[in-house]
N, C-alpha and C. Protein backbone atom coordinates (compact mmCIF):
# COMPACT_ATOMS: atom_id res chain seq x y z
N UNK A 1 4.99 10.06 -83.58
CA UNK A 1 4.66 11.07 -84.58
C UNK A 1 5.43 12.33 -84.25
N UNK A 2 6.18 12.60 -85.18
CA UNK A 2 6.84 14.26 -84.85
C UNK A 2 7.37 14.40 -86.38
N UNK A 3 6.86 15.37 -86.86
CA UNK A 3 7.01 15.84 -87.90
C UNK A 3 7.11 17.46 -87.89
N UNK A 4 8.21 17.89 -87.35
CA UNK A 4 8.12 19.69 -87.12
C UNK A 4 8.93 20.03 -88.06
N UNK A 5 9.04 19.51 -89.25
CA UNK A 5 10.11 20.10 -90.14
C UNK A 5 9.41 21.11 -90.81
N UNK A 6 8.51 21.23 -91.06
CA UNK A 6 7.60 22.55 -91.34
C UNK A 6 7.80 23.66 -90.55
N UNK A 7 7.70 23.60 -89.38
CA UNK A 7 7.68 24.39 -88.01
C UNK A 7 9.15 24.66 -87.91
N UNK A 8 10.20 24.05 -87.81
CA UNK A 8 11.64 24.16 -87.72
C UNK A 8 12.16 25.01 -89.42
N UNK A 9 11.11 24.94 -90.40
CA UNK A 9 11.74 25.83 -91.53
C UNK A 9 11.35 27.15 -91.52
N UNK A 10 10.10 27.10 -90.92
CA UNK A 10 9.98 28.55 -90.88
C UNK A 10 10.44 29.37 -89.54
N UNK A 11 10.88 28.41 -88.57
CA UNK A 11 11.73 29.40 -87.56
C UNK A 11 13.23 29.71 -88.06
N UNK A 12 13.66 29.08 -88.79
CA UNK A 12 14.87 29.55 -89.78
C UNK A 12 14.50 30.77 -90.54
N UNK A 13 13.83 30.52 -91.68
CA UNK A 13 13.36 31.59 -92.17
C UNK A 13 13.08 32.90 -91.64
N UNK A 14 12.42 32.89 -90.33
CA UNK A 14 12.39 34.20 -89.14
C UNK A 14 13.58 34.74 -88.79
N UNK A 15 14.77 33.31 -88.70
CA UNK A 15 16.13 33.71 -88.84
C UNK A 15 16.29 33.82 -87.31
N UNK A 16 15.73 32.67 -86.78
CA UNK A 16 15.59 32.10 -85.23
C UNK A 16 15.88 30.69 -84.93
N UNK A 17 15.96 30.11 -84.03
CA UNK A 17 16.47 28.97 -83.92
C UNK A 17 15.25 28.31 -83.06
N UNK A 18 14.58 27.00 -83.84
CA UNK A 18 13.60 26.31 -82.62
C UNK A 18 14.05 25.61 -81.82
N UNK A 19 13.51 25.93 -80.44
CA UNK A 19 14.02 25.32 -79.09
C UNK A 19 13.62 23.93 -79.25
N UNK A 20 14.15 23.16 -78.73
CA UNK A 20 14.27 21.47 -78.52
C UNK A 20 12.94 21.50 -77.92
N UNK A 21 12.03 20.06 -78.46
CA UNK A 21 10.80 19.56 -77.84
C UNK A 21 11.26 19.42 -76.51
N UNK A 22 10.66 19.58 -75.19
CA UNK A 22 11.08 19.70 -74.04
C UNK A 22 10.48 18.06 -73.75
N UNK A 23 10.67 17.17 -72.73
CA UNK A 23 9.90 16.25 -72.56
C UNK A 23 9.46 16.64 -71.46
N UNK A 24 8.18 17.36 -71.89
CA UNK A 24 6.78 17.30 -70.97
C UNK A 24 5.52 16.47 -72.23
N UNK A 25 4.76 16.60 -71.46
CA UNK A 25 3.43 16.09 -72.49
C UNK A 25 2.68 17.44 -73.76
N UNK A 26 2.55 17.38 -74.56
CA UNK A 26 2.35 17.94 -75.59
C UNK A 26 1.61 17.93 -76.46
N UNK A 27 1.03 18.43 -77.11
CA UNK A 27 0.69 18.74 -78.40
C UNK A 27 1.04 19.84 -79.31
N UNK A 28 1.77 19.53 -80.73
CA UNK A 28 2.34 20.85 -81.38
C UNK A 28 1.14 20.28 -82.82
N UNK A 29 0.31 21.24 -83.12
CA UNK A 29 -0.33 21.26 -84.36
C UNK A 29 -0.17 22.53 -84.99
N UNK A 30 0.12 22.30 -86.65
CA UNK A 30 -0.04 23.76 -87.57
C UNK A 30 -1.45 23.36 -88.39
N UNK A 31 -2.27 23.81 -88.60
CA UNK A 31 -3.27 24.12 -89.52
C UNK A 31 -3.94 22.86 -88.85
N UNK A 32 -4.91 21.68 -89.92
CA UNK A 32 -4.69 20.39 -89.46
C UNK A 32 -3.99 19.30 -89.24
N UNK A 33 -2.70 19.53 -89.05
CA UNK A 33 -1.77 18.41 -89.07
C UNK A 33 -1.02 18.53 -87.61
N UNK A 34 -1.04 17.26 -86.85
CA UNK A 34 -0.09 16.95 -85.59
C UNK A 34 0.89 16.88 -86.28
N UNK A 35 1.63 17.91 -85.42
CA UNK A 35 3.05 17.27 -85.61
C UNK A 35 3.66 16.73 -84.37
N UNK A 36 3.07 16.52 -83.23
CA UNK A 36 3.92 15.61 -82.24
C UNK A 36 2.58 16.01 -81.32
N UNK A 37 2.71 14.91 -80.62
CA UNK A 37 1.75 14.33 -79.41
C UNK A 37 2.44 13.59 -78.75
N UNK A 38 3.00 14.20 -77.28
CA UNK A 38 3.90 13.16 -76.38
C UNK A 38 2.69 13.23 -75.24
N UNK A 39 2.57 11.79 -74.92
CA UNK A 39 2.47 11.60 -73.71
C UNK A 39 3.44 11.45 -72.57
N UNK A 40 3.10 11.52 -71.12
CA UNK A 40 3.91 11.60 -70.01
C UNK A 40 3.55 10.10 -68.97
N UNK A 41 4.29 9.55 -68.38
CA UNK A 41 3.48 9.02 -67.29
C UNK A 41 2.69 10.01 -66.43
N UNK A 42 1.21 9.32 -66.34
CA UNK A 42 0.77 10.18 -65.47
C UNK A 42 -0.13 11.68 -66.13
N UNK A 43 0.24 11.53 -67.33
CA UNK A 43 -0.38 12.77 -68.19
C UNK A 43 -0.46 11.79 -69.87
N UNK A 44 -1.75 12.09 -69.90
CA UNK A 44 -1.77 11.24 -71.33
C UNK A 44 -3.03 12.33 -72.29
N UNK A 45 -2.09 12.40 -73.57
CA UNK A 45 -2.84 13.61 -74.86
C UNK A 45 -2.97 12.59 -75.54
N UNK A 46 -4.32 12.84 -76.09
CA UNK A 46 -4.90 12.25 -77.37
C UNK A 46 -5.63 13.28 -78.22
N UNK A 47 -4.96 12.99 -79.61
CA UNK A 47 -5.40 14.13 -80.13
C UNK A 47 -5.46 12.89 -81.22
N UNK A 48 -6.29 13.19 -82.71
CA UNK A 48 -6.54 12.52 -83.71
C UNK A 48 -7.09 14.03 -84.79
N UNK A 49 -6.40 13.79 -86.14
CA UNK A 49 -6.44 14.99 -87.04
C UNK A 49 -7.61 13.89 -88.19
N UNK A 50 -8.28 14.74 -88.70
CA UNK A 50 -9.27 14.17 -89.84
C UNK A 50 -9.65 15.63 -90.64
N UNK A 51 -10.21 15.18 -91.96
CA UNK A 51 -10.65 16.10 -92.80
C UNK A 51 -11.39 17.53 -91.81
N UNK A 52 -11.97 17.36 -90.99
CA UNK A 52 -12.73 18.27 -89.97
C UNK A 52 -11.95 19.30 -89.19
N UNK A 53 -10.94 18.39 -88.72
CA UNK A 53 -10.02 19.86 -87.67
C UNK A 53 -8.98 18.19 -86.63
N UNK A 54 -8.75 19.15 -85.49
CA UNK A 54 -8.09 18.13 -84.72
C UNK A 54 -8.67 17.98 -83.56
């Protein structure tokens, strides 16, 4: 799951450039929507989005 094209348009728009997902473990959410959940060996995110929140 990685969907930051939302997130990558409005750092344009700021008239900035978004830095590369780093590979560590992560979670990037805007409002209710994941847009990326990496797990790591050794480090594991679980996140799940529903009508409620995340």
């Amino acid at each position: 799951m990685t969907d930051l094209h939302p997130i990558t348009r409005l750092f344009g728009e700021a008239g900035w450039t978004m830095p590369p997902t780093p590979q560590v473990a992560h979670l990037v959410a805007y409002g209710q929507t994941l847009a990326s959940v990496q797990s790591l060996p050794g480090v594991r995110v679980q996140a799940e989005a529903s009508a409620d929140g995340i």
